[in-house]
Each structure stands twice: as C-alpha cells, then as structure tokens.
PDB file of N, CA and C in Angstrom:
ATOM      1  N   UNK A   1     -44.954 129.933-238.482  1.00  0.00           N
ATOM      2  CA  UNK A   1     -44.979 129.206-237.223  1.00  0.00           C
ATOM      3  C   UNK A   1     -45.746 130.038-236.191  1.00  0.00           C
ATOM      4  N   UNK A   2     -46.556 129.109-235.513  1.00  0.00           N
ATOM      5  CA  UNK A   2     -46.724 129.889-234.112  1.00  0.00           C
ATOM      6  C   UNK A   2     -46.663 129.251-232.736  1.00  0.00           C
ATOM      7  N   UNK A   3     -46.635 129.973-232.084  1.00  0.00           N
ATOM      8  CA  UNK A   3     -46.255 130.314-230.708  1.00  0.00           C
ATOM      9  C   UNK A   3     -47.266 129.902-229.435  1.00  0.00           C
ATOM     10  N   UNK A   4     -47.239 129.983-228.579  1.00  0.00           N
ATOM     11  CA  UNK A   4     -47.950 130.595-227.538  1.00  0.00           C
ATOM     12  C   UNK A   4     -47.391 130.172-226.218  1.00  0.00           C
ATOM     13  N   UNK A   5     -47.715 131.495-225.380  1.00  0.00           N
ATOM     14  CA  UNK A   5     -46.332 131.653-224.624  1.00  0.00           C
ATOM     15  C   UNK A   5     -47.577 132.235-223.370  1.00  0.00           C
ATOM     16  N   UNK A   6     -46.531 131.766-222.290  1.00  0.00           N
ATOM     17  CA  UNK A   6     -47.534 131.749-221.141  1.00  0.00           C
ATOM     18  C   UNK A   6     -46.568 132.702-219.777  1.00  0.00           C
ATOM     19  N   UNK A   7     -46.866 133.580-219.251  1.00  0.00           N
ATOM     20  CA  UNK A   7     -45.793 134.356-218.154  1.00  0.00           C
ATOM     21  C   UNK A   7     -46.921 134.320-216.768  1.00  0.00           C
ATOM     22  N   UNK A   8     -46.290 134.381-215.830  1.00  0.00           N
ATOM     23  CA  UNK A   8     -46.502 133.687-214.776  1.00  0.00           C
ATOM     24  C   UNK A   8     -46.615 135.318-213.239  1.00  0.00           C
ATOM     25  N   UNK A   9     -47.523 135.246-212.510  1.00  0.00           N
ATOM     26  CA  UNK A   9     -47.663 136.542-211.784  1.00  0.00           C
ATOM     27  C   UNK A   9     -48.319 136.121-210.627  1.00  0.00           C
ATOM     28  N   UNK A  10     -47.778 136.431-209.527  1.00  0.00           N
ATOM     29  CA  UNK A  10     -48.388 136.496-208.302  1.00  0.00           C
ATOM     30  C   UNK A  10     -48.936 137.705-207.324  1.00  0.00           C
ATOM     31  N   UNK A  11     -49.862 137.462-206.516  1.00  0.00           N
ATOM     32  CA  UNK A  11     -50.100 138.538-205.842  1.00  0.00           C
ATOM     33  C   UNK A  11     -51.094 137.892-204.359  1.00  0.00           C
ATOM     34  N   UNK A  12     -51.131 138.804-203.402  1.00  0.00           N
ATOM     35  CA  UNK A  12     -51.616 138.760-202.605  1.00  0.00           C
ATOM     36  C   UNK A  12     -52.701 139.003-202.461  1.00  0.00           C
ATOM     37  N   UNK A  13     -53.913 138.353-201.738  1.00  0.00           N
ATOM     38  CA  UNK A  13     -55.275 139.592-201.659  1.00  0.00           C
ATOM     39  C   UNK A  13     -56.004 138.334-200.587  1.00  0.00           C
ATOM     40  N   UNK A  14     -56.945 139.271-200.367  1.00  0.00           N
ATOM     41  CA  UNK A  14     -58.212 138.418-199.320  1.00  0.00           C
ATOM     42  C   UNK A  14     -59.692 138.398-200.125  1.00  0.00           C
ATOM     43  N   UNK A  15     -60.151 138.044-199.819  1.00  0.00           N
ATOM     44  CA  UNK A  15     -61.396 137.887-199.869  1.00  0.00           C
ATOM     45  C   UNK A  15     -62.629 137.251-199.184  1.00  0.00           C
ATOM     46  N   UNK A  16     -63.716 137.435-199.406  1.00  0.00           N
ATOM     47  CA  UNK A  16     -64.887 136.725-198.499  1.00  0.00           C
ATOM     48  C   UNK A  16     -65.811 136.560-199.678  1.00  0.00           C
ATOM     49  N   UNK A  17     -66.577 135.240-199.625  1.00  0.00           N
ATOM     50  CA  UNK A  17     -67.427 134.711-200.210  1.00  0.00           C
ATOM     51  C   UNK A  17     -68.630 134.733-199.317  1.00  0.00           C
ATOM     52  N   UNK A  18     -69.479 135.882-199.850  1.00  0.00           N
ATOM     53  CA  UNK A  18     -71.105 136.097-199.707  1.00  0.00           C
ATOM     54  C   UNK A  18     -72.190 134.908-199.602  1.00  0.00           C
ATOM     55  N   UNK A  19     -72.259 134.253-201.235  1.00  0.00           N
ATOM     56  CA  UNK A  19     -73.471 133.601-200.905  1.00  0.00           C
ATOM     57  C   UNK A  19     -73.083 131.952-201.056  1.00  0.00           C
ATOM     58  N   UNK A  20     -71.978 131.634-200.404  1.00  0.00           N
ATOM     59  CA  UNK A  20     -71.671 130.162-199.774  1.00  0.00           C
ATOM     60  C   UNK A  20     -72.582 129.799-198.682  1.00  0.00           C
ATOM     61  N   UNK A  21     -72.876 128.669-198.739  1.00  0.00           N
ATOM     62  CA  UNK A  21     -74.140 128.154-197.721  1.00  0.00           C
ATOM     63  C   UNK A  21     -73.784 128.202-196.120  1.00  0.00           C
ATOM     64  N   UNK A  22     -74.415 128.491-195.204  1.00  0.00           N
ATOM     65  CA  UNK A  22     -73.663 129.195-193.763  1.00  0.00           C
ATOM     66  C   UNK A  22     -72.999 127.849-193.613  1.00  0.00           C
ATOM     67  N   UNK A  23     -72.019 128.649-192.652  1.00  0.00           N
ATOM     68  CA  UNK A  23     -70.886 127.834-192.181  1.00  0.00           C
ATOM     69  C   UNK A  23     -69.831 127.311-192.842  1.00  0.00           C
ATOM     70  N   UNK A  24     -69.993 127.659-194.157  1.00  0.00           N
ATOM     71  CA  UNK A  24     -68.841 127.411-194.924  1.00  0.00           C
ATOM     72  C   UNK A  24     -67.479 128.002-194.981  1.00  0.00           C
ATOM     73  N   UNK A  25     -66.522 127.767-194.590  1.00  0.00           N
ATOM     74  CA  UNK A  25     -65.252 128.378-194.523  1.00  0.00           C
ATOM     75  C   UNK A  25     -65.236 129.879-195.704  1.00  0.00           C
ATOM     76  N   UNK A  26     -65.321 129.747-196.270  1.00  0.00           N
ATOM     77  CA  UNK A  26     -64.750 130.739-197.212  1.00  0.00           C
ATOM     78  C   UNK A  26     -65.806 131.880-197.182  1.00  0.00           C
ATOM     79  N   UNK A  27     -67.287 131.653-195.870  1.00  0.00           N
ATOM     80  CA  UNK A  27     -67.813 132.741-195.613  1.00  0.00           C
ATOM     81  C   UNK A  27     -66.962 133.754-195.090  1.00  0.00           C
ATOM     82  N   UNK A  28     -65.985 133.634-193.793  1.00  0.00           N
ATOM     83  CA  UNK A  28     -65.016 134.319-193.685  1.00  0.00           C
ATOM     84  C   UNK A  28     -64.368 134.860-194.652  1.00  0.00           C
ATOM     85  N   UNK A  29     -63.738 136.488-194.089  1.00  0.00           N
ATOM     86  CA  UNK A  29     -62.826 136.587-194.795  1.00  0.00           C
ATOM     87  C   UNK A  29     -61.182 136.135-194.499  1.00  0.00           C
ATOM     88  N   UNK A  30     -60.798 135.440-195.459  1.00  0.00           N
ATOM     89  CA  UNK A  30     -59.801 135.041-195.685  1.00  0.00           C
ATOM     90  C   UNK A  30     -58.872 135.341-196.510  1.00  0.00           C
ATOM     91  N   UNK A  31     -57.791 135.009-196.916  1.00  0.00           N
ATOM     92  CA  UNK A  31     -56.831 135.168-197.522  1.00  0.00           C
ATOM     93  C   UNK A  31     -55.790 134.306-198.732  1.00  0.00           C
ATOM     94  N   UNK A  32     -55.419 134.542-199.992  1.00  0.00           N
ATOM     95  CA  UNK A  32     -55.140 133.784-200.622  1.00  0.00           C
ATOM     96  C   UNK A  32     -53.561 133.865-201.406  1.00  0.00           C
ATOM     97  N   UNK A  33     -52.812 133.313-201.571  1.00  0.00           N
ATOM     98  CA  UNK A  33     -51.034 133.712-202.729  1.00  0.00           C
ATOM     99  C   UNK A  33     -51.715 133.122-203.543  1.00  0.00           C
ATOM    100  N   UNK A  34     -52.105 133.979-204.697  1.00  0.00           N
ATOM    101  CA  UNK A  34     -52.566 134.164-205.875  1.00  0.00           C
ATOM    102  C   UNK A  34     -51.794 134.037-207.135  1.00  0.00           C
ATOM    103  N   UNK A  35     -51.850 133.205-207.923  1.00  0.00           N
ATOM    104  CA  UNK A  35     -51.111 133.019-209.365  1.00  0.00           C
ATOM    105  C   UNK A  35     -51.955 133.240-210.515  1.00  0.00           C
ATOM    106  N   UNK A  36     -51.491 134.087-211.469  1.00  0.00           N
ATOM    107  CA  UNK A  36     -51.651 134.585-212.621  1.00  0.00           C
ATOM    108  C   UNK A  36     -51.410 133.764-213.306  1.00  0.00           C
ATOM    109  N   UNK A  37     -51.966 133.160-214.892  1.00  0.00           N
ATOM    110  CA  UNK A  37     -51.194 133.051-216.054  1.00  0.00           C
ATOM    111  C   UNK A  37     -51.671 133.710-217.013  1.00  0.00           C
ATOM    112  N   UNK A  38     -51.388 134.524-217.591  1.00  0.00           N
ATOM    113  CA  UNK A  38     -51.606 134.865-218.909  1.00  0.00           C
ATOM    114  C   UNK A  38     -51.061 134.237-220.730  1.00  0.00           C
ATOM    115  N   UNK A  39     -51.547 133.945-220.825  1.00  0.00           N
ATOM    116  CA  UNK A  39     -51.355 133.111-221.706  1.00  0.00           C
ATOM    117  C   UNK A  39     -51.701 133.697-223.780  1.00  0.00           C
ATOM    118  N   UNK A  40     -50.548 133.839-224.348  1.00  0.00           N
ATOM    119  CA  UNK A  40     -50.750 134.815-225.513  1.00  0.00           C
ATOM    120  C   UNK A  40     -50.288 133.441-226.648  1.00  0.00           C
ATOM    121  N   UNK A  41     -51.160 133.917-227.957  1.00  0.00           N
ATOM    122  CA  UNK A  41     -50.304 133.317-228.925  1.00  0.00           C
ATOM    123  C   UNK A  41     -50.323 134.076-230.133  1.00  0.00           C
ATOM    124  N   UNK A  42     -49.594 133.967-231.235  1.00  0.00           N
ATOM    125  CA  UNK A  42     -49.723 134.667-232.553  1.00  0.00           C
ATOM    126  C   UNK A  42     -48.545 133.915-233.346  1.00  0.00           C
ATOM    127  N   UNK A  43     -48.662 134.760-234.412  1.00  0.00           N
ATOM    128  CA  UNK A  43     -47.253 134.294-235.109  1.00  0.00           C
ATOM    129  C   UNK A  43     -46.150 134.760-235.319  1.00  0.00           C
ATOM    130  N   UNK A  44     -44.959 133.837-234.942  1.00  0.00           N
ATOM    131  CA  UNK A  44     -44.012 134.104-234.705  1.00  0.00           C
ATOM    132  C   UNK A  44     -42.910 134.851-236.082  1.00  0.00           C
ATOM    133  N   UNK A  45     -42.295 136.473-235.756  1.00  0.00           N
ATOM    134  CA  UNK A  45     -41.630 137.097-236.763  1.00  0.00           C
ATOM    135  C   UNK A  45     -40.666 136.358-237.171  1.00  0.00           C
ATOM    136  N   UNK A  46     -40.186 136.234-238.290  1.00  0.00           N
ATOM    137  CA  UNK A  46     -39.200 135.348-238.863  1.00  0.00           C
ATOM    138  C   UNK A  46     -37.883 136.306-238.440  1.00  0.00           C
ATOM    139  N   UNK A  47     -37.955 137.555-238.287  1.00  0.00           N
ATOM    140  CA  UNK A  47     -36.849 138.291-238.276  1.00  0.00           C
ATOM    141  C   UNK A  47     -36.306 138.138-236.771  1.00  0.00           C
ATOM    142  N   UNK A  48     -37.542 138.255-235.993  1.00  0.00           N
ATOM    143  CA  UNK A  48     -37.045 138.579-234.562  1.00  0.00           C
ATOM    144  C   UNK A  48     -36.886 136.804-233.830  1.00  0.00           C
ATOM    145  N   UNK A  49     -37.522 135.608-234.171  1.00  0.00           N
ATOM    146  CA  UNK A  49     -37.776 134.602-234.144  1.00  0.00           C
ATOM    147  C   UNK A  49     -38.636 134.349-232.140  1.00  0.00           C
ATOM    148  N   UNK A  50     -39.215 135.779-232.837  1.00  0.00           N
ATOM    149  CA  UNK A  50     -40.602 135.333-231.903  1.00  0.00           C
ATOM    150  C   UNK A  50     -41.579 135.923-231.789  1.00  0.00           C
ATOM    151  N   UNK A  51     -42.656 136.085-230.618  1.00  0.00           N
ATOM    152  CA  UNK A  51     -44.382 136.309-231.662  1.00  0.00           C
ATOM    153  C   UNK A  51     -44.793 138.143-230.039  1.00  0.00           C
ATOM    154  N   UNK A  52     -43.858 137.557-229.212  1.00  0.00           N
ATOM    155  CA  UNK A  52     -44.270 139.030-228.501  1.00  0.00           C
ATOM    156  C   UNK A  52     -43.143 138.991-227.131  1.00  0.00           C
ATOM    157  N   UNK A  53     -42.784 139.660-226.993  1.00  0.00           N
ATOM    158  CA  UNK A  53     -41.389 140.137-225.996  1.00  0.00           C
ATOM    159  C   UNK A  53     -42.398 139.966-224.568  1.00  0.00           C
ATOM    160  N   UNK A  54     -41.388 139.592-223.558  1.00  0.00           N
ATOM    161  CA  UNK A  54     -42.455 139.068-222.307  1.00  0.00           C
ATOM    162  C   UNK A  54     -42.327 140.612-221.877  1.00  0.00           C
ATOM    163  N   UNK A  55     -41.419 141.072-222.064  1.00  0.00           N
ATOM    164  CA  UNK A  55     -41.753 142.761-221.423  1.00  0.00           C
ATOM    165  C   UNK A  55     -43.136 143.347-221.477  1.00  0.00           C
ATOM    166  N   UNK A  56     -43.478 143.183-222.916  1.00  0.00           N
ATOM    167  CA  UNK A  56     -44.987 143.653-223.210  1.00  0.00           C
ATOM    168  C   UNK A  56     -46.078 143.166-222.152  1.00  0.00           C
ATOM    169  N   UNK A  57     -46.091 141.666-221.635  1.00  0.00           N
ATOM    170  CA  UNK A  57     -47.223 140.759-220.940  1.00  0.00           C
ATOM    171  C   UNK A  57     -46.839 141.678-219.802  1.00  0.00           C
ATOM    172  N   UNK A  58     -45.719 141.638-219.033  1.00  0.00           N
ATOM    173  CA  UNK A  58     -45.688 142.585-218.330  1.00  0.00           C
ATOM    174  C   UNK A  58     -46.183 143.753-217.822  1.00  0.00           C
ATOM    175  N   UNK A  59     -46.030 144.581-219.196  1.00  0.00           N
ATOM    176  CA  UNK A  59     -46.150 145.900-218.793  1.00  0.00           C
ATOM    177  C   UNK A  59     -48.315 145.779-219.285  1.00  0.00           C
ATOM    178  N   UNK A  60     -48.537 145.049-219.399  1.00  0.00           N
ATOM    179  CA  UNK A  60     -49.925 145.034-220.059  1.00  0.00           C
ATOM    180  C   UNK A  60     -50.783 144.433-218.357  1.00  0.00           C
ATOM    181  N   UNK A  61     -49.578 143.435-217.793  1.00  0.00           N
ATOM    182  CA  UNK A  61     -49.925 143.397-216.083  1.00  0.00           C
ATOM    183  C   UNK A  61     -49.875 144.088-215.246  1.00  0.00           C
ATOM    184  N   UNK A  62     -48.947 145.194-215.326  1.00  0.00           N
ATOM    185  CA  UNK A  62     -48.608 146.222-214.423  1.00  0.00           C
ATOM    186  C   UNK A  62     -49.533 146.543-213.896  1.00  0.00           C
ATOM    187  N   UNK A  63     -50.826 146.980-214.534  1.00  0.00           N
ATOM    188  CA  UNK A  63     -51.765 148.195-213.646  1.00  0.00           C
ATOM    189  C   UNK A  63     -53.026 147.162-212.541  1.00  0.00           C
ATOM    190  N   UNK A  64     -52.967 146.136-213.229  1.00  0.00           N
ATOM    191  CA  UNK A  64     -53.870 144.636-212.853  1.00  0.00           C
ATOM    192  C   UNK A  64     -53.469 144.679-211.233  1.00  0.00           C
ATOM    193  N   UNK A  65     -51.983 144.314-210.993  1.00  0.00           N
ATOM    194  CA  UNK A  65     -51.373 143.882-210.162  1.00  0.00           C
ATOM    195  C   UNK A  65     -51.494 145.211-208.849  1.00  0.00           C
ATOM    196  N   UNK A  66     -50.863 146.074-209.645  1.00  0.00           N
ATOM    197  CA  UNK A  66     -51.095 147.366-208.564  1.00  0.00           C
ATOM    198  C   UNK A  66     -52.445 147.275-208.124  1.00  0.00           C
ATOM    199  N   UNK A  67     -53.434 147.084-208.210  1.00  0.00           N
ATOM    200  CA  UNK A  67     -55.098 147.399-208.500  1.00  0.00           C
ATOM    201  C   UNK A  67     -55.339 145.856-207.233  1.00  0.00           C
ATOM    202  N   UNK A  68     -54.650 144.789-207.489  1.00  0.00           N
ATOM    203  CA  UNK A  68     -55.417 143.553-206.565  1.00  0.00           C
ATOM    204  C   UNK A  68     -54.146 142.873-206.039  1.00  0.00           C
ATOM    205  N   UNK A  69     -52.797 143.363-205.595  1.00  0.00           N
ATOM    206  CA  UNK A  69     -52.173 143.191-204.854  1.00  0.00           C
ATOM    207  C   UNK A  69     -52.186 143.808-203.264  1.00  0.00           C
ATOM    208  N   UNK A  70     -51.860 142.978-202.457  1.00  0.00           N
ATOM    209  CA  UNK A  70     -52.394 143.474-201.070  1.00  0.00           C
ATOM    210  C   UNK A  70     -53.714 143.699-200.787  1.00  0.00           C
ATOM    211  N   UNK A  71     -55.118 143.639-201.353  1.00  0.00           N
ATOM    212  CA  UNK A  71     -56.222 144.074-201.482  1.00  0.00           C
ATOM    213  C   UNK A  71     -57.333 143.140-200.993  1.00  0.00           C
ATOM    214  N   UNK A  72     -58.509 143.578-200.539  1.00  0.00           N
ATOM    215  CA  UNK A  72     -59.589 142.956-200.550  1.00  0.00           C
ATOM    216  C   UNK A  72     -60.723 143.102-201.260  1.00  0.00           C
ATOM    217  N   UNK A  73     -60.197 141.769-202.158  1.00  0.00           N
ATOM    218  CA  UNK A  73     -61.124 141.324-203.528  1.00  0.00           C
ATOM    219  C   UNK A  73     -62.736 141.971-203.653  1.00  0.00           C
ATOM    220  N   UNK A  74     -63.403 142.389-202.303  1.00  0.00           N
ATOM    221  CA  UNK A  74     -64.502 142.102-202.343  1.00  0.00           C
ATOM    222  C   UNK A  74     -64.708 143.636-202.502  1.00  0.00           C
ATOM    223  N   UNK A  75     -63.789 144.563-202.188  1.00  0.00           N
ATOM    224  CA  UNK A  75     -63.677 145.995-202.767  1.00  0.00           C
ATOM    225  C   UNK A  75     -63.454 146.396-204.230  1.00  0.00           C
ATOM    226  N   UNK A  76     -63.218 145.614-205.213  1.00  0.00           N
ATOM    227  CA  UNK A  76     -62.459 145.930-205.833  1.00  0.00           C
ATOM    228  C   UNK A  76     -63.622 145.331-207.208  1.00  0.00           C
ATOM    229  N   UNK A  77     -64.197 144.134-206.783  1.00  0.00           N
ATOM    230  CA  UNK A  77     -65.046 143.469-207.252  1.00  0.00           C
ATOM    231  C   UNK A  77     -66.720 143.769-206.876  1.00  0.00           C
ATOM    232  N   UNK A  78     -66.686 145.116-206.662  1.00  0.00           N
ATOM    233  CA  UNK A  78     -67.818 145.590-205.968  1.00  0.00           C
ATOM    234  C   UNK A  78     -69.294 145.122-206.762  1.00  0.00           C
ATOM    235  N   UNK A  79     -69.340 144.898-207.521  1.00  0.00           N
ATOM    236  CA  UNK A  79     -70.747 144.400-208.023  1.00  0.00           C
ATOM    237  C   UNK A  79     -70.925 143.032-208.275  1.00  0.00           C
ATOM    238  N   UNK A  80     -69.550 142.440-208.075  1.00  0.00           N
ATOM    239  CA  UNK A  80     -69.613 140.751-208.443  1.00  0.00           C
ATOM    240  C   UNK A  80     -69.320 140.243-206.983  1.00  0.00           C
ATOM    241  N   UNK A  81     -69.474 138.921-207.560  1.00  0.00           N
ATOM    242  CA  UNK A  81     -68.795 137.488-206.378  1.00  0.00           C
ATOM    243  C   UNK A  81     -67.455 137.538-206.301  1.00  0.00           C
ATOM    244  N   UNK A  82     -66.495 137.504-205.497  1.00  0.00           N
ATOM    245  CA  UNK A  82     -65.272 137.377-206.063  1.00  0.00           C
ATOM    246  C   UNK A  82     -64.435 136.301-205.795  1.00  0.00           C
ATOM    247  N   UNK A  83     -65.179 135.701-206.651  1.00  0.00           N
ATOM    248  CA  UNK A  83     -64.596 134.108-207.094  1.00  0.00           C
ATOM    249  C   UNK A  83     -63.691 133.904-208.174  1.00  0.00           C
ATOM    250  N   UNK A  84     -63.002 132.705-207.838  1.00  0.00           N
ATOM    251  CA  UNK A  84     -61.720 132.870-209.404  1.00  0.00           C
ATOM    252  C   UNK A  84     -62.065 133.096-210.167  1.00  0.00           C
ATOM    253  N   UNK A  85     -63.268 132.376-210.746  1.00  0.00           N
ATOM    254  CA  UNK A  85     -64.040 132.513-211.639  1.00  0.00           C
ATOM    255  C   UNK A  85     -64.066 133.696-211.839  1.00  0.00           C
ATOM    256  N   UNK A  86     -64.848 135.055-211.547  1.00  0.00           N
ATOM    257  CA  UNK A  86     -65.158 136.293-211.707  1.00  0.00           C
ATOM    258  C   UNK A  86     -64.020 137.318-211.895  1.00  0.00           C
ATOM    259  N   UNK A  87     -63.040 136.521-210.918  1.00  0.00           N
ATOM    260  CA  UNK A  87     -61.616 137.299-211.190  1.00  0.00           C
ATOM    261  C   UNK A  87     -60.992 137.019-212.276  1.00  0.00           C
ATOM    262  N   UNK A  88     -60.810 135.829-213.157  1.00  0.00           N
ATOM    263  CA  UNK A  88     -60.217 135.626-214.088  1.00  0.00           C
ATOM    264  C   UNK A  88     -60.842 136.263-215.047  1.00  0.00           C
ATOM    265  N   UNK A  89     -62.398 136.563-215.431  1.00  0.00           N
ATOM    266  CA  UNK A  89     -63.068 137.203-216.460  1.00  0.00           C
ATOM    267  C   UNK A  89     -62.539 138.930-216.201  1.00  0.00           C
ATOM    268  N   UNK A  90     -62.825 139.632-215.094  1.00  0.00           N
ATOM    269  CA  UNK A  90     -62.311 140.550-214.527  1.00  0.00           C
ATOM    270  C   UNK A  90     -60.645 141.385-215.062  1.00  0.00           C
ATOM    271  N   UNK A  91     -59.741 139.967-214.850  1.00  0.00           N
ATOM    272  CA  UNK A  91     -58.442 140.388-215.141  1.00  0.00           C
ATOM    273  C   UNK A  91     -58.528 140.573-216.912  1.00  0.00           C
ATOM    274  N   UNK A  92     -59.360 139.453-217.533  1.00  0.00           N
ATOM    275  CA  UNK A  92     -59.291 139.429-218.970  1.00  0.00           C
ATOM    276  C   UNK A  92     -59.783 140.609-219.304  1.00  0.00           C
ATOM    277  N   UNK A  93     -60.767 141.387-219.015  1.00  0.00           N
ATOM    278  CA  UNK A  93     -61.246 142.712-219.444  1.00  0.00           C
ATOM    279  C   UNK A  93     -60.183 143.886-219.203  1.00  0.00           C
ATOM    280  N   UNK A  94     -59.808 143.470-218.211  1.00  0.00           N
ATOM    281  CA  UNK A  94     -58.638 145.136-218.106  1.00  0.00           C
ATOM    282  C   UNK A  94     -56.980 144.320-218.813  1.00  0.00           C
ATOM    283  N   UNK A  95     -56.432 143.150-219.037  1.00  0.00           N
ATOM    284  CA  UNK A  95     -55.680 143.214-219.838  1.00  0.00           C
ATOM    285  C   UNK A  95     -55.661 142.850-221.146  1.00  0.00           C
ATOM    286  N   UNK A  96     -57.018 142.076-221.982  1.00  0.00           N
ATOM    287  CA  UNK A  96     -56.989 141.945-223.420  1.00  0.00           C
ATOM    288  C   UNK A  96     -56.856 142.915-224.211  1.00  0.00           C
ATOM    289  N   UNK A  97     -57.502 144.732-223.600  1.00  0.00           N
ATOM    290  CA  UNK A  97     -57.555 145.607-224.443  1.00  0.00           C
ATOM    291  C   UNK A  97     -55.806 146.319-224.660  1.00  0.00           C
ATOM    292  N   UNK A  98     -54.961 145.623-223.836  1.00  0.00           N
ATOM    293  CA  UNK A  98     -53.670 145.933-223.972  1.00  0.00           C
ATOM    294  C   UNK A  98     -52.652 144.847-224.627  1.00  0.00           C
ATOM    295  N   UNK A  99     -53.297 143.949-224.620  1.00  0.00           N
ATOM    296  CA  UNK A  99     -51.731 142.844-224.903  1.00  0.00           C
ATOM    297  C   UNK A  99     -52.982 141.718-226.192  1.00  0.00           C
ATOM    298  N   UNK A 100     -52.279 142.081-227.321  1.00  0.00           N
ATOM    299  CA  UNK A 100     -52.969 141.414-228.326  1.00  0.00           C
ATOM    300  C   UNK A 100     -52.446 139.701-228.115  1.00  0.00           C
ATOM    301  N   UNK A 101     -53.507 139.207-228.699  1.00  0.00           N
ATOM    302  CA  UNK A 101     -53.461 137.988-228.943  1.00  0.00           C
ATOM    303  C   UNK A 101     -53.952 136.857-227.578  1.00  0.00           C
ATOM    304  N   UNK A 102     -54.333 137.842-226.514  1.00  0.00           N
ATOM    305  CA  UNK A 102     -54.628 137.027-225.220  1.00  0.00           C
ATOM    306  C   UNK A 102     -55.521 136.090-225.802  1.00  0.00           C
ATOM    307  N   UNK A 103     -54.912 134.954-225.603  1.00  0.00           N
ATOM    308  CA  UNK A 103     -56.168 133.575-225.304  1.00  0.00           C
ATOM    309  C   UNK A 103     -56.416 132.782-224.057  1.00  0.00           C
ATOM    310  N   UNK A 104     -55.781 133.293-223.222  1.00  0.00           N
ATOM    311  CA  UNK A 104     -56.375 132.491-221.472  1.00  0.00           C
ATOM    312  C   UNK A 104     -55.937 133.056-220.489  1.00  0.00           C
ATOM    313  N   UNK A 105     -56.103 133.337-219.546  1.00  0.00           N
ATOM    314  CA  UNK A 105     -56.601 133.687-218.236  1.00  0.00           C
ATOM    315  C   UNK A 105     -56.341 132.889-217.141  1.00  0.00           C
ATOM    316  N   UNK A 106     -55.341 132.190-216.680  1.00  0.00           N
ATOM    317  CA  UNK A 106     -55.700 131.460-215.968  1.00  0.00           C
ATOM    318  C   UNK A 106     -55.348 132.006-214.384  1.00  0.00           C
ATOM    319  N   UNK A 107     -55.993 131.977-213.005  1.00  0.00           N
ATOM    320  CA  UNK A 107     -56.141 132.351-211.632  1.00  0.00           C
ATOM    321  C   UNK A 107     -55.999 131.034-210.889  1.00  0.00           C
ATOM    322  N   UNK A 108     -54.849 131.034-210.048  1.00  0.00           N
ATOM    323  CA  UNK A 108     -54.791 130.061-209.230  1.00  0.00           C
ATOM    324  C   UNK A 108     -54.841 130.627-206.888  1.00  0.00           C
ATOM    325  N   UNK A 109     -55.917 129.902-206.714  1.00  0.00           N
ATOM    326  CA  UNK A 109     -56.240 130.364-205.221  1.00  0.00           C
ATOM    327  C   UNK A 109     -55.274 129.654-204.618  1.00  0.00           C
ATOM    328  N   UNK A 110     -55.085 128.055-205.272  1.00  0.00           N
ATOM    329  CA  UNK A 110     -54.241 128.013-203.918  1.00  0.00           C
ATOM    330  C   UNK A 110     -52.999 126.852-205.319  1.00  0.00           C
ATOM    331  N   UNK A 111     -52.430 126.039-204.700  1.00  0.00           N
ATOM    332  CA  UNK A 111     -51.991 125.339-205.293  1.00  0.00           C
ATOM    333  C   UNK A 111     -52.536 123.703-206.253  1.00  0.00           C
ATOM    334  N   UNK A 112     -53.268 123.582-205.890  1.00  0.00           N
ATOM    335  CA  UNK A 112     -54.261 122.651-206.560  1.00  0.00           C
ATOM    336  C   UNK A 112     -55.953 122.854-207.235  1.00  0.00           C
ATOM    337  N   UNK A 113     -55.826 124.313-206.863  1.00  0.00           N
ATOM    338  CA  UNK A 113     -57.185 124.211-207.142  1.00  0.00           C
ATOM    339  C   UNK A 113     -57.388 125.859-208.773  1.00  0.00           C
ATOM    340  N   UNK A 114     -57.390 125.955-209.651  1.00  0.00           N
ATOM    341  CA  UNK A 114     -57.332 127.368-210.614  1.00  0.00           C
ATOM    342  C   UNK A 114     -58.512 127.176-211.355  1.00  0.00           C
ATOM    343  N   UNK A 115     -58.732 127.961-212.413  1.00  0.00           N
ATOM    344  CA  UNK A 115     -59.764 128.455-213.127  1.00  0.00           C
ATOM    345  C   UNK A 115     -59.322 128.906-214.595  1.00  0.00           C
ATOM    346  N   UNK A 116     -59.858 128.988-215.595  1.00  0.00           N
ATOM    347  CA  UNK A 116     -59.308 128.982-216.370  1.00  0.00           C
ATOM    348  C   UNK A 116     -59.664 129.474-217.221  1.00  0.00           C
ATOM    349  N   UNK A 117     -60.141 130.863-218.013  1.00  0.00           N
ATOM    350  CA  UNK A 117     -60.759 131.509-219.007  1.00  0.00           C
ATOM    351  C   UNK A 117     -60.580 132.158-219.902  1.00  0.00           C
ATOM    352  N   UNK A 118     -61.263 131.872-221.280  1.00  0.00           N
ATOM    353  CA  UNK A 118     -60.747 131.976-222.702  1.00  0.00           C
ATOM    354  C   UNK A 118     -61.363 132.553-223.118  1.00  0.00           C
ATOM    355  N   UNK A 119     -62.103 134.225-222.096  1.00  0.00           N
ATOM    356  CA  UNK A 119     -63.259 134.989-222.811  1.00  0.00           C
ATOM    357  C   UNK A 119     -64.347 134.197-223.757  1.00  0.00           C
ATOM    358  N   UNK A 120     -65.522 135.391-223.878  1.00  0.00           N
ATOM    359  CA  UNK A 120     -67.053 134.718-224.403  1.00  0.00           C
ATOM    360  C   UNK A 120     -67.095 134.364-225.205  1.00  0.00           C
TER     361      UNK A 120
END
C-alpha cells in the first residue's frame, strides 16, 4: 500500500516584486501569512502501518522556517524574483535533500491564491 501524506506550515515574511509593471501593488514592499505544504509519499511499512512519522517532515522543515520566517523574501532570494513560484522551487531544494520521497511543494500567499511544485 501507499500513502501520501501532506503536513501543513506557516510563516511570516514580506516581500517586494521588482519587475511588475509600474504601479502595480505588489511593487511595494509588502507583506504576506504564508502556508507551506509539503507533501510526501512512499510505501507504507506493514509493521509500523505507515510510510514516514510527521516528526521527520518536521524536522526536515525546521531550518526552511528559521531561514524565511519573519524575513524579507527579497534578502534571502537574492538572485531570484521572489515569487511563489521561485519560493516553492527554493523551499524544494533545501528540503528534498532531507525528507525522502518529497513529491510537492505547495506555497500559499494568501488564502485563495498558491502555487504548486513537483520539481523538474
């Protein structure tokens, strides 16, 4: 059997969008409550009757969160745009090499609007 299991993370941060056409709101810098999903699957141990302990997604978020909580995105993202988009590829590079089986990414700016990425 398998699985896939999704844990849920918030954080704070600002940002400013560079090359939006003038006058566009989000030229400012502004501010966003930020939602995480990380999203894992594999197969589930018959012994333990499941495929990865949420502690692990956790602790594989830990350093992510410290790094772009309270922060301005546009520091942190110094050679990119820092758009969901860029952030969700961003977060996938510093947590796939820790938490096996990542298959999505997902970044939410506000409540209706996220992004969604399943690496290249």
């Amino acid at each position: 059997m398998r699985a896939r299991l999704f844990h849920e993370f918030r954080f704070e941060a600002a940002h400013q969008l560079p090359k939006v056409p003038i006058g566009h709101k989000c030229a400012q810098l502004h501010g966003h409550s930020y939602r995480v999903e990380l999203a894992v699957a594999g197969a589930v141990d018959e012994s333990t009757g499941w495929y990865i302990d949420f502690a692990d997604i956790e602790a594989a978020w830990a350093p992510v969160h410290a790094q772009l909580d309270h922060c301005v995105l546009n520091e942190i993202l110094t050679e990119e745009k820092p758009t969901s988009e860029v952030l969700a590829r961003w977060i996938w590079a510093r947590v796939a090499p820790k938490l096996a089986g990542l298959v999505r990414v997902i970044v939410a700016e506000t409540n209706d609007s996220r992004c969604e990425y399943e690496g290249d």
